[in-house]
C-alpha atoms as a PDB file:
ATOM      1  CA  UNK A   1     -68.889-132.654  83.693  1.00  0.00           C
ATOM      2  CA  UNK A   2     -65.032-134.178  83.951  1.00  0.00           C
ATOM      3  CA  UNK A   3     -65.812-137.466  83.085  1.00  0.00           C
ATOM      4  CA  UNK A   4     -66.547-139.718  79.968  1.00  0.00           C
ATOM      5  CA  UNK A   5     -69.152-141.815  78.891  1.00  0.00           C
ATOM      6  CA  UNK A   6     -67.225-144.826  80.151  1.00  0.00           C
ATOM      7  CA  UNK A   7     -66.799-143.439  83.799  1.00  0.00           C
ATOM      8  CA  UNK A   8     -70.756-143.533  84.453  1.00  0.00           C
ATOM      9  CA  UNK A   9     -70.816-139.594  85.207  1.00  0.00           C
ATOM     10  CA  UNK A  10     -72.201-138.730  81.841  1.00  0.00           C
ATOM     11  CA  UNK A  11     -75.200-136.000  82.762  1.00  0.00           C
ATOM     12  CA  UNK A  12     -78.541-136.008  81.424  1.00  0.00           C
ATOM     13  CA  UNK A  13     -78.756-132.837  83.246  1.00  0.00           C
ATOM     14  CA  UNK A  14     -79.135-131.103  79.716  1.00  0.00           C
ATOM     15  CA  UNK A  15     -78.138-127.254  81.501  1.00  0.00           C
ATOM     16  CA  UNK A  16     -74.563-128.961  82.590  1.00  0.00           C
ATOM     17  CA  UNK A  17     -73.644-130.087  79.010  1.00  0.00           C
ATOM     18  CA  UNK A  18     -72.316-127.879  75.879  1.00  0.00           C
ATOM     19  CA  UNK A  19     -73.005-129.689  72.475  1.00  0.00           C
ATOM     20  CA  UNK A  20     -71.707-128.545  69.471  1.00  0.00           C
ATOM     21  CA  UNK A  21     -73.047-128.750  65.800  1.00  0.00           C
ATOM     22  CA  UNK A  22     -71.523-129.141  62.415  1.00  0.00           C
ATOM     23  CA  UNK A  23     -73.442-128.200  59.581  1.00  0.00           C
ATOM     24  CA  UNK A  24     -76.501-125.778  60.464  1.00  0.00           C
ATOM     25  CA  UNK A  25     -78.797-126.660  57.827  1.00  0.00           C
ATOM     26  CA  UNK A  26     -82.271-128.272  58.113  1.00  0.00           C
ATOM     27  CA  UNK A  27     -81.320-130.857  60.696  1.00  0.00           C
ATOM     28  CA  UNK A  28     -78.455-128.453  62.291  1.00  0.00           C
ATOM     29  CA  UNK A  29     -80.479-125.904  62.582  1.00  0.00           C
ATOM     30  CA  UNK A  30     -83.418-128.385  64.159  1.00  0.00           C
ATOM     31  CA  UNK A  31     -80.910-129.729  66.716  1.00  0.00           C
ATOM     32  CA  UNK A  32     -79.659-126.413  67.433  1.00  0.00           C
ATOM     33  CA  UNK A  33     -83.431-125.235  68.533  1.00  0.00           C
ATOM     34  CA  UNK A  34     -84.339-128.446  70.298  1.00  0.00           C
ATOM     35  CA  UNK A  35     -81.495-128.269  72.053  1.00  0.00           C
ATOM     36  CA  UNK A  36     -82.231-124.414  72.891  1.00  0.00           C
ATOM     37  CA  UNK A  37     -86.016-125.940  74.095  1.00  0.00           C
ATOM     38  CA  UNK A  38     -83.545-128.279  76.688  1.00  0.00           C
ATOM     39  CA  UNK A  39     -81.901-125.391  77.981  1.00  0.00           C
ATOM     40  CA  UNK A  40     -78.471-126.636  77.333  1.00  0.00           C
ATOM     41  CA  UNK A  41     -75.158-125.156  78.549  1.00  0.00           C
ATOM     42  CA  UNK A  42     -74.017-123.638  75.286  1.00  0.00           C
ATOM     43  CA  UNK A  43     -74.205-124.511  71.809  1.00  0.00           C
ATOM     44  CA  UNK A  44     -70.994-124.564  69.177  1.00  0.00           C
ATOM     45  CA  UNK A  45     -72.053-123.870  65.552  1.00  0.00           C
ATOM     46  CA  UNK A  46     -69.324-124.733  62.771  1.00  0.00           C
ATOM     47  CA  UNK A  47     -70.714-123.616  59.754  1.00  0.00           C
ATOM     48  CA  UNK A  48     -68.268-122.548  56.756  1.00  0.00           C
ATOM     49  CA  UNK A  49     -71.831-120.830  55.210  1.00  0.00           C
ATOM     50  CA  UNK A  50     -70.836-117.409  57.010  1.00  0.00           C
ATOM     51  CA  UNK A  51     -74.311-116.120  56.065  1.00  0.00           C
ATOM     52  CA  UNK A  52     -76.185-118.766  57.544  1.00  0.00           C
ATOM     53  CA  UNK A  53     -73.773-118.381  60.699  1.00  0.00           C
ATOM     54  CA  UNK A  54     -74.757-115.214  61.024  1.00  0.00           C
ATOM     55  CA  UNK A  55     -78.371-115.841  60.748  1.00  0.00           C
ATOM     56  CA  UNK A  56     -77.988-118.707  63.603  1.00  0.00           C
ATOM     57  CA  UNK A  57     -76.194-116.381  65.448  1.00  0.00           C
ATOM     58  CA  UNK A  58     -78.625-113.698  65.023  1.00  0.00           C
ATOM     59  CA  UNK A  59     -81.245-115.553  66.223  1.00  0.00           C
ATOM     60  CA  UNK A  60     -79.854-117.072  68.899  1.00  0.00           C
ATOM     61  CA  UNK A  61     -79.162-120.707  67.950  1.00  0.00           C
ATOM     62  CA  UNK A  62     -75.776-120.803  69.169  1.00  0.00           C
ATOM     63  CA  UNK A  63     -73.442-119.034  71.208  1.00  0.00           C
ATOM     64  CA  UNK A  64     -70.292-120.150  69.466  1.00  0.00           C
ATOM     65  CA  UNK A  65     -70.193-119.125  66.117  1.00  0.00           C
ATOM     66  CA  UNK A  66     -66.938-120.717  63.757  1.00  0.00           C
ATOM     67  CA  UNK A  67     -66.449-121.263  60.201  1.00  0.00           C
ATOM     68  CA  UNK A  68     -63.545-123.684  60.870  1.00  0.00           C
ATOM     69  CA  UNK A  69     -63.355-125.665  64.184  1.00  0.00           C
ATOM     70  CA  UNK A  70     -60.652-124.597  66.495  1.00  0.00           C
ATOM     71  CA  UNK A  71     -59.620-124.512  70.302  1.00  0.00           C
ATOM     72  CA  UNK A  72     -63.387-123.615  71.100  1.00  0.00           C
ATOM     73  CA  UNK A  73     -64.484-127.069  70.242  1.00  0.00           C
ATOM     74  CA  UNK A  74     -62.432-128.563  73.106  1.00  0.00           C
ATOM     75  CA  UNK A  75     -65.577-127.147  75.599  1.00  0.00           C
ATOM     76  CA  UNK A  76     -68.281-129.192  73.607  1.00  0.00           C
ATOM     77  CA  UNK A  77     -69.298-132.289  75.463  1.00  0.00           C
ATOM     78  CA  UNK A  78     -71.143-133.541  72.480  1.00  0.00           C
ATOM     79  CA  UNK A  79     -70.461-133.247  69.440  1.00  0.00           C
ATOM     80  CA  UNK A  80     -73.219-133.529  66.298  1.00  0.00           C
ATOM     81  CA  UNK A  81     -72.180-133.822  62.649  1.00  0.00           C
ATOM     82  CA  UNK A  82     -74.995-132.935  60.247  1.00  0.00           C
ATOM     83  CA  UNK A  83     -72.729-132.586  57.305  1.00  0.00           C
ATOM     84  CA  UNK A  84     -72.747-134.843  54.381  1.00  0.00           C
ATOM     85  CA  UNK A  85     -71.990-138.894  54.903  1.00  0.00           C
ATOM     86  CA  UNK A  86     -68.366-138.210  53.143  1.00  0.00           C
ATOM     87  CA  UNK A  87     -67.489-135.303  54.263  1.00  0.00           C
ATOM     88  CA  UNK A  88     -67.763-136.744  58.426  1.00  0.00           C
ATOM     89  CA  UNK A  89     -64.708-138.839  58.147  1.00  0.00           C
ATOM     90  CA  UNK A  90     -62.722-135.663  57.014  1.00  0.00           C
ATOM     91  CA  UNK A  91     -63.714-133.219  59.420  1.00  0.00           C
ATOM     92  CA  UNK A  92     -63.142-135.992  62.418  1.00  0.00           C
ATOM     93  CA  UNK A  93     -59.461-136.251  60.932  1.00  0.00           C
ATOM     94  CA  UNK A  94     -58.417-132.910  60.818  1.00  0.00           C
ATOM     95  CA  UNK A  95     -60.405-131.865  63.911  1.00  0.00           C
ATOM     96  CA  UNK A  96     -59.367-134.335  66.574  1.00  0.00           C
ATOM     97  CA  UNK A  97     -56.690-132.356  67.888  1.00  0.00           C
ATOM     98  CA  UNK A  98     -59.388-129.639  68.981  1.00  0.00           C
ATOM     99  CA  UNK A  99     -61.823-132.503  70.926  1.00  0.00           C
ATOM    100  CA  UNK A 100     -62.550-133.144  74.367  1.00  0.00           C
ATOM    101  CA  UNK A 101     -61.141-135.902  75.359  1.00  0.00           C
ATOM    102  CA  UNK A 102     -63.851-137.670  76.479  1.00  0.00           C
ATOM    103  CA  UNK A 103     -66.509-136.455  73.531  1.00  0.00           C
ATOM    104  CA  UNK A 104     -68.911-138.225  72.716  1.00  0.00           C
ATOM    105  CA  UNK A 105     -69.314-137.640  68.689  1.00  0.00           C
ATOM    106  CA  UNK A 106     -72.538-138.323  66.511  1.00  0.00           C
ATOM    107  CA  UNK A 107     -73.938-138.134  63.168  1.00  0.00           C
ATOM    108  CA  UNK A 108     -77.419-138.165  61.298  1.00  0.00           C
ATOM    109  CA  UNK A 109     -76.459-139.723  58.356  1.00  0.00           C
ATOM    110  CA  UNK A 110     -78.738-141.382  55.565  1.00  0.00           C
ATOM    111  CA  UNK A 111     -75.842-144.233  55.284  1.00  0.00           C
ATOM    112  CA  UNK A 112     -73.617-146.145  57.294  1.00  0.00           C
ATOM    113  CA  UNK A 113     -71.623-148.473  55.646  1.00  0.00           C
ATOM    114  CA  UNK A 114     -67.531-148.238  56.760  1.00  0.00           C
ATOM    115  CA  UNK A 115     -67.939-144.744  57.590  1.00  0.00           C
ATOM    116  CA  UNK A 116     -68.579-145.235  61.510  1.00  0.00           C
ATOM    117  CA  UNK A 117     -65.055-147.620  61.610  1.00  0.00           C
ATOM    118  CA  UNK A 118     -63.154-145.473  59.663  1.00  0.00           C
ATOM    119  CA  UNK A 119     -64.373-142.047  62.297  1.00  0.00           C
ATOM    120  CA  UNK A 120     -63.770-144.038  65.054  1.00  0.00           C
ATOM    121  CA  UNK A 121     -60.516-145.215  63.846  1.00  0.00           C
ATOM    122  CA  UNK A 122     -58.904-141.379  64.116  1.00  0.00           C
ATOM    123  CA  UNK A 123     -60.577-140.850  67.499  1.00  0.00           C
ATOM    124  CA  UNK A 124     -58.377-140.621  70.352  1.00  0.00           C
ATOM    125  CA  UNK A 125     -58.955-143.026  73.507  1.00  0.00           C
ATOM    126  CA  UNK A 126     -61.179-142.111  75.961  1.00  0.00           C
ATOM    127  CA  UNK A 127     -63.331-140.495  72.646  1.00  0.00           C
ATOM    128  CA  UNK A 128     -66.842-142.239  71.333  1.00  0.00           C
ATOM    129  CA  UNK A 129     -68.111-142.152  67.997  1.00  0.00           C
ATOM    130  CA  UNK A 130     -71.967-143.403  68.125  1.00  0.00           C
ATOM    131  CA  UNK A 131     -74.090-143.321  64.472  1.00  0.00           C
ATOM    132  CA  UNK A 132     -77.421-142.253  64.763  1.00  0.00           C
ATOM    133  CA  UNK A 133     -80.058-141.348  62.653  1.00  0.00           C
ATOM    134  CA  UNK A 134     -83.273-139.336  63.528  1.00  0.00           C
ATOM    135  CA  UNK A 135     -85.943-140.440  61.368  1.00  0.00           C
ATOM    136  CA  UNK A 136     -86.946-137.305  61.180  1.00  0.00           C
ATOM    137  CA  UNK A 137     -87.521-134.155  58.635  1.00  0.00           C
ATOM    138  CA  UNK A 138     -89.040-132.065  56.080  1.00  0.00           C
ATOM    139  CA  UNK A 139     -89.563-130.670  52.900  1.00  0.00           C
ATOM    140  CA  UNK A 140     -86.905-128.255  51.551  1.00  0.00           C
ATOM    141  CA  UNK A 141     -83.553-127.673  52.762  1.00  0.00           C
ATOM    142  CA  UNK A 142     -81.339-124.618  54.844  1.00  0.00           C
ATOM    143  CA  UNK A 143     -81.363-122.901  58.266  1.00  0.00           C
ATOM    144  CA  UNK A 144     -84.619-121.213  57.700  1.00  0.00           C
ATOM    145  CA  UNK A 145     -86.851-124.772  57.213  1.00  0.00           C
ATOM    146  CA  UNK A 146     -85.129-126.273  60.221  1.00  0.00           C
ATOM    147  CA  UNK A 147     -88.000-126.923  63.081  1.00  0.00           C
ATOM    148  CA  UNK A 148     -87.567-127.844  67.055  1.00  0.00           C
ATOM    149  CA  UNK A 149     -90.665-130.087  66.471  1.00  0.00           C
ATOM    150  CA  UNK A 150     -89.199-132.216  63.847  1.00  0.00           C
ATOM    151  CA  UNK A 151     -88.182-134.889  66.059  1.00  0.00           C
ATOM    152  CA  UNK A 152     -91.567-134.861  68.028  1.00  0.00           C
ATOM    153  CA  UNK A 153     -92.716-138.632  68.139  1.00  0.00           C
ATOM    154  CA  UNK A 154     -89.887-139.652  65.596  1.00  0.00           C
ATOM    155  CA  UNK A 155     -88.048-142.615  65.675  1.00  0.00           C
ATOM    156  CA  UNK A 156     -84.047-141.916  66.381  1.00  0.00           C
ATOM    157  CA  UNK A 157     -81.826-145.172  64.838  1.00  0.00           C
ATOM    158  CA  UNK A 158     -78.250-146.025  67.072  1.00  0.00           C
ATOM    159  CA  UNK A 159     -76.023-147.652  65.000  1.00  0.00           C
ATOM    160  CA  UNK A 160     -73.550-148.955  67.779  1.00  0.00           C
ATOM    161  CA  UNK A 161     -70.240-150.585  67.148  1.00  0.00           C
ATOM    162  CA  UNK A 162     -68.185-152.802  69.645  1.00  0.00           C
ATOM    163  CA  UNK A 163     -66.300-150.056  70.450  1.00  0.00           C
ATOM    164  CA  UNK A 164     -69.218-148.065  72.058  1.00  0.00           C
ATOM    165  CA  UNK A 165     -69.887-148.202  75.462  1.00  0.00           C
ATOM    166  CA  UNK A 166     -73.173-149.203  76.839  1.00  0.00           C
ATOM    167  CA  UNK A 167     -73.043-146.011  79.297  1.00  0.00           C
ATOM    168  CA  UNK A 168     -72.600-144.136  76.143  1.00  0.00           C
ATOM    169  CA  UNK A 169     -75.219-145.520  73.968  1.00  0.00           C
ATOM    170  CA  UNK A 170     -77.825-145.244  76.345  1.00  0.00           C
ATOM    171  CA  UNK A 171     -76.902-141.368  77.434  1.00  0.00           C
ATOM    172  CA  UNK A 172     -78.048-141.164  72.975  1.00  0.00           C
ATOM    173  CA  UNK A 173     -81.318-142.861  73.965  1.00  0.00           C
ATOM    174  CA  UNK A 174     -82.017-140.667  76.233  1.00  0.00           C
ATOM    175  CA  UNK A 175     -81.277-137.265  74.459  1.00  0.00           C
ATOM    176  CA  UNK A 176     -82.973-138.630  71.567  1.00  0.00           C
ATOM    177  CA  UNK A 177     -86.067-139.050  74.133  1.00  0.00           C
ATOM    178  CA  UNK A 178     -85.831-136.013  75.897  1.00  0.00           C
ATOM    179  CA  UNK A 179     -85.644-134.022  71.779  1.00  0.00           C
ATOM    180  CA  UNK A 180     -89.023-135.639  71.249  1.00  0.00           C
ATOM    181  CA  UNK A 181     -88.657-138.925  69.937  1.00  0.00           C
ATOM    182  CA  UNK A 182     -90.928-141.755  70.527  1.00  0.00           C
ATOM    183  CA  UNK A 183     -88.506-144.738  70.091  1.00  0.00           C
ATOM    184  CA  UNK A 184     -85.131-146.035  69.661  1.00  0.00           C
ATOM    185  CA  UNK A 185     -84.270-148.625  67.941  1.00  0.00           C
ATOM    186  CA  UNK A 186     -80.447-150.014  67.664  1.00  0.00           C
ATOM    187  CA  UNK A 187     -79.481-151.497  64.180  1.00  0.00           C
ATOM    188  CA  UNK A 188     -76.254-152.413  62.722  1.00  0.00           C
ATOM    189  CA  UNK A 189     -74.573-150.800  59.963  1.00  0.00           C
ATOM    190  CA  UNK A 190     -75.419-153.352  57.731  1.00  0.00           C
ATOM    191  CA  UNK A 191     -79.218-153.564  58.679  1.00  0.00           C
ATOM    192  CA  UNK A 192     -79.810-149.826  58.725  1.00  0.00           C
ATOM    193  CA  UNK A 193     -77.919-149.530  55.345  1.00  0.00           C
ATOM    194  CA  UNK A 194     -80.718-151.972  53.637  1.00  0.00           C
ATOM    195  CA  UNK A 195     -83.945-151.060  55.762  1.00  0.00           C
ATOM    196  CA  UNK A 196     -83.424-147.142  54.403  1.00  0.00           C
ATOM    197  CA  UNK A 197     -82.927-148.839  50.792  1.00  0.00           C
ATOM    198  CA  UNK A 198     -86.616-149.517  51.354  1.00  0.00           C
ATOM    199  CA  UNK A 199     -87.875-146.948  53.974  1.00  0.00           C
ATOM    200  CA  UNK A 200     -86.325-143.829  52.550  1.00  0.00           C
ATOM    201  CA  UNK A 201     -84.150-144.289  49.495  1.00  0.00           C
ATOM    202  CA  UNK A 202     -86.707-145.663  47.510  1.00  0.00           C
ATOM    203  CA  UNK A 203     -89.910-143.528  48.122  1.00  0.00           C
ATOM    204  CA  UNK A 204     -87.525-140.638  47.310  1.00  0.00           C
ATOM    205  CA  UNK A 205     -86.882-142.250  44.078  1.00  0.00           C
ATOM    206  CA  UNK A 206     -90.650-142.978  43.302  1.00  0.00           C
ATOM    207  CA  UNK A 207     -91.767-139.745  44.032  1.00  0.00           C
ATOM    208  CA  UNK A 208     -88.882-137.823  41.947  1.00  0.00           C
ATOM    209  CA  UNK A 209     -89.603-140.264  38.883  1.00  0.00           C
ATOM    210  CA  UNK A 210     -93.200-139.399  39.322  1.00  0.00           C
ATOM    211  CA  UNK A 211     -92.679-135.696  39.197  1.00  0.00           C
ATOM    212  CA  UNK A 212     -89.928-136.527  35.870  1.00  0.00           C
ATOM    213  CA  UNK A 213     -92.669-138.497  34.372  1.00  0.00           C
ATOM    214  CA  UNK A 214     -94.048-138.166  30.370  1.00  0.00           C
ATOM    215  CA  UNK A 215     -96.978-137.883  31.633  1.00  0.00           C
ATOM    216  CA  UNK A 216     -96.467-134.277  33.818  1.00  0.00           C
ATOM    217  CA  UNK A 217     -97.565-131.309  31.409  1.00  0.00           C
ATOM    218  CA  UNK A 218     -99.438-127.959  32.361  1.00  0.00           C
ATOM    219  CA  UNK A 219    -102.716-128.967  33.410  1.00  0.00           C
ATOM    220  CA  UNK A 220    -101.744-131.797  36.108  1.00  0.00           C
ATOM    221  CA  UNK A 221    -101.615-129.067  38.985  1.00  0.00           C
ATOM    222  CA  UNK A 222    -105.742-129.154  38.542  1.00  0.00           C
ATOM    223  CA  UNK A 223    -105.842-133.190  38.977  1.00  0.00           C
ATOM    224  CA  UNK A 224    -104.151-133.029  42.315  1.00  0.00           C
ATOM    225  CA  UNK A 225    -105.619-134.622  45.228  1.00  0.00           C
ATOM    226  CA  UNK A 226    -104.267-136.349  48.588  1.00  0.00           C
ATOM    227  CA  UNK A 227    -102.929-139.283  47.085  1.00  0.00           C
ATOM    228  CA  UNK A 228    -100.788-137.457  44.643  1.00  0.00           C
ATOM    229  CA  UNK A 229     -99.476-134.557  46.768  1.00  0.00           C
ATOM    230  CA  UNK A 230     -98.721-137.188  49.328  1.00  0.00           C
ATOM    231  CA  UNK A 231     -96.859-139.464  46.811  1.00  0.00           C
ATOM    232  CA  UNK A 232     -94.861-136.327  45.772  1.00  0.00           C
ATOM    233  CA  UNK A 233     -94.155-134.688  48.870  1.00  0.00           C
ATOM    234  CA  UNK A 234     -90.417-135.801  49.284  1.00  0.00           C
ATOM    235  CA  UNK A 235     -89.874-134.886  45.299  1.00  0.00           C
ATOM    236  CA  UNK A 236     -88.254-131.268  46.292  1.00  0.00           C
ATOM    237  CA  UNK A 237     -85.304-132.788  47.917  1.00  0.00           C
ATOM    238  CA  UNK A 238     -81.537-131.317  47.956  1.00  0.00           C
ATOM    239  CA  UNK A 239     -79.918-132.899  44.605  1.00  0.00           C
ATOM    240  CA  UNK A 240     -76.236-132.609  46.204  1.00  0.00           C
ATOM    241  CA  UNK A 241     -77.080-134.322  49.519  1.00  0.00           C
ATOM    242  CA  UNK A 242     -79.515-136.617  47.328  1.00  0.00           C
ATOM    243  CA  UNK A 243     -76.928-138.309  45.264  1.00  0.00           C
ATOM    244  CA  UNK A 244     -74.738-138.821  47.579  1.00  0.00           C
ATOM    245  CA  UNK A 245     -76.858-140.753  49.370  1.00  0.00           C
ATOM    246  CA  UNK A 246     -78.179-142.676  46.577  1.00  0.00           C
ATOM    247  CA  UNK A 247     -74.613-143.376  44.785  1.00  0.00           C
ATOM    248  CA  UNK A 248     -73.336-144.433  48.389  1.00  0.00           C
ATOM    249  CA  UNK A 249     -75.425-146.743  48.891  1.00  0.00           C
ATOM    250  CA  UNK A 250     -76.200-147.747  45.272  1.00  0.00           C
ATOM    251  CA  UNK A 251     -76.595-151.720  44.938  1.00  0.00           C
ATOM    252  CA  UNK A 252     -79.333-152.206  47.687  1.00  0.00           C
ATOM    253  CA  UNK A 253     -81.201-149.217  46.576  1.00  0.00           C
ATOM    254  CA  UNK A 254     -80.787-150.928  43.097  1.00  0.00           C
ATOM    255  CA  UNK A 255     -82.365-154.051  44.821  1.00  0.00           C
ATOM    256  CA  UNK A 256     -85.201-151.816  45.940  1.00  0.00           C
ATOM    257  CA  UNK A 257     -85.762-150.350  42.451  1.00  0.00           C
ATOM    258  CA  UNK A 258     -85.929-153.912  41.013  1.00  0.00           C
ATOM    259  CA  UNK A 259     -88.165-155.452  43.481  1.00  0.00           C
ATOM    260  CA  UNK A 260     -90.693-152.498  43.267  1.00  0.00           C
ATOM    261  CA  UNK A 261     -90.507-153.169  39.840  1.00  0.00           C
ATOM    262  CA  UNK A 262     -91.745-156.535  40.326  1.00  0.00           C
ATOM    263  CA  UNK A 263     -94.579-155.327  41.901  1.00  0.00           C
ATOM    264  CA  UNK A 264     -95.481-152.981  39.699  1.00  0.00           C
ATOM    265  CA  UNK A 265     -95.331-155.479  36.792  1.00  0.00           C
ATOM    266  CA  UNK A 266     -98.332-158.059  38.724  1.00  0.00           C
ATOM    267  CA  UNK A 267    -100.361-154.627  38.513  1.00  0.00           C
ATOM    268  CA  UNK A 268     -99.195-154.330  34.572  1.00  0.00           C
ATOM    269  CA  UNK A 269    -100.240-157.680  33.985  1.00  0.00           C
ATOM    270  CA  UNK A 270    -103.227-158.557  36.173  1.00  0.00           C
ATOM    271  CA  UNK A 271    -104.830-154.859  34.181  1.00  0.00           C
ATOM    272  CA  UNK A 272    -104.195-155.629  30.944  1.00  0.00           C
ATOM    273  CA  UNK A 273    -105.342-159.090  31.478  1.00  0.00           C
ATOM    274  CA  UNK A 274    -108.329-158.023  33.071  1.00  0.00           C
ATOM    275  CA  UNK A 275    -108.016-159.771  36.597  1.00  0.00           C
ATOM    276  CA  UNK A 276    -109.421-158.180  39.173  1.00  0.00           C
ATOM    277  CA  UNK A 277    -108.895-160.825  41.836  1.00  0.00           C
ATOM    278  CA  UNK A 278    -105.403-160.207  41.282  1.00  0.00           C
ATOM    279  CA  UNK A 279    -105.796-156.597  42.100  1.00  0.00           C
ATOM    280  CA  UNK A 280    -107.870-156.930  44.913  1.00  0.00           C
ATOM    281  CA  UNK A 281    -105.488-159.740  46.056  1.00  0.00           C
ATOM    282  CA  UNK A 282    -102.386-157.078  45.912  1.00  0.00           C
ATOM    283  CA  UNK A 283    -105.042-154.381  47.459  1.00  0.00           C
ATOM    284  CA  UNK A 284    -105.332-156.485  50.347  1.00  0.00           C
ATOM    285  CA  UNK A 285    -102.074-157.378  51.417  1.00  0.00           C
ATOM    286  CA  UNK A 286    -101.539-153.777  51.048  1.00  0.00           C
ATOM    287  CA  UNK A 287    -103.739-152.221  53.249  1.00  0.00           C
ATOM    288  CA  UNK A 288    -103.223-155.294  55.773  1.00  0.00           C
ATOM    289  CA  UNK A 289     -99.577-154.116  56.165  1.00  0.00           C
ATOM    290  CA  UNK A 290    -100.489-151.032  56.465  1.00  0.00           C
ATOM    291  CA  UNK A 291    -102.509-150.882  59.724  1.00  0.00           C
ATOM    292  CA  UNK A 292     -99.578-153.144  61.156  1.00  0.00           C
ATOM    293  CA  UNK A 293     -97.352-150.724  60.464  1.00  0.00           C
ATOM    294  CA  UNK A 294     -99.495-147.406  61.674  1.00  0.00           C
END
């Protein structure tokens, strides 16, 4: 492929494209075997982890193996950062010089906010940076819990600018399609910033202060049933990614905290007052949203 995004030649003949990946961790490493499953042209890891390079490497996840981009990353195509939100910016500025010129870069990260402006600002013309998010992933962290299936019947979020082309943004759709996904949805920075407040930020909060709660001793592991384990599940996240994500994003996941709070106090109040109309009431609503939503 010789062309850019913006020319209208951009393949979705997956076996003509090379992609390259930054940061091979649990979502790395799950693009990197998707994209194996596609048959791609070649694959580009940058990883400064030389052990876990080694281990993609080893088994076959890439062809490319670099702890510090260089002239190699001119042959990538496409270009996926799964690095930290903060750390993007950085590796697109001292980078550039080694891009195709008509890449198309993306990211998967938890939050948006300036960060998309600012990467696209140190792009050269002729070069597309397109936010995304895959809605997708799992418990744990690293290489070895990454997963090909991870993206099967997720939902990918585009976070297009006005500098994106519509060529390019719809060439994403349709890789995020053809890893698995069941929909796209585009958003803008703002909106995806405050719908993962609430989607993500906020049952990651609930289920680490249930795990940090008073009440956790030695004998709760034989009172655990669905509803539990399920509440918990996204407890036994990566603290360093975590924070990040939670400090850049702070005041609307603040908002979150305080509205949940809100609801929490009607159930406070309606048990101790003994009003079970009121719980049934929230109960219902509940469960009504619910089945709309699944």
């Amino acid at each position: 492929m010789e062309s850019g995004f913006k020319s209208g030649n951009r393949s979705t003949h997956w076996q003509e494209l090379s992609f390259a990946i930054v940061g091979l961790g649990l979502i790395g490493g799950s693009y990197a075997k998707a994209l194996r499953k596609l048959g791609v042209k070649q694959i580009i890891g940058i990883e400064r982890d030389a052990k876990t390079l080694a281990e993609a490497k080893a088994q076959g996840l890439v062809d490319v193996a670099l702890t510090a981009a260089d002239v190699s990353l001119r042959q990538a195509n496409v270009i996926i950062c799964a690095i930290y939100p903060e750390a993007l910016v950085g590796f697109i500025g001292a980078n550039v010089q080694f891009f195709n010129p008509d890449v198309l870069l993306t990211d998967v990260a938890g939050i948006k906010n300036d960060m998309i402006a600012r990467g696209q600002a140190l792009l050269k013309p002729g070069m597309e940076f397109i936010s995304g998010h895959p809605m997708a992933g799992r418990q744990g962290s690293g290489l070895g819990m990454s997963d090909a299936h991870i993206f099967q019947n997720a939902n990918y979020i585009i976070v297009p600018e006005q500098h994106n082309s519509e060529e390019a943004i719809s060439w994403l759709e349709s890789l995020a399609l053809a890893l698995g996904c069941k929909h796209t949805v585009r958003v803008t920075p703002a909106e995806h910033d405050a719908t993962i407040a609430y989607t993500s930020n906020l049952p990651h909060v609930t289920a680490v202060a249930l795990m940090d709660s008073a009440s956790f001793n030695d004998k709760t592991r034989y009172f655990v049933a669905g509803s539990f384990r399920d509440g918990t599940r996204v407890a036994d996240i990566n603290p360093e990614l975590w924070s990040n994500l939670f400090l850049a994003n702070k005041e609307r996941v603040a908002d979150e905290i305080d509205r949940y709070m809100e609801q929490l106090a009607l159930w406070r109040d309606a048990l101790r007052s003994g009003d079970g109309e009121q719980l049934k009431a929230l109960m219902r609503t509940a469960g009504e949203r619910r089945r709309e939503l699944f």
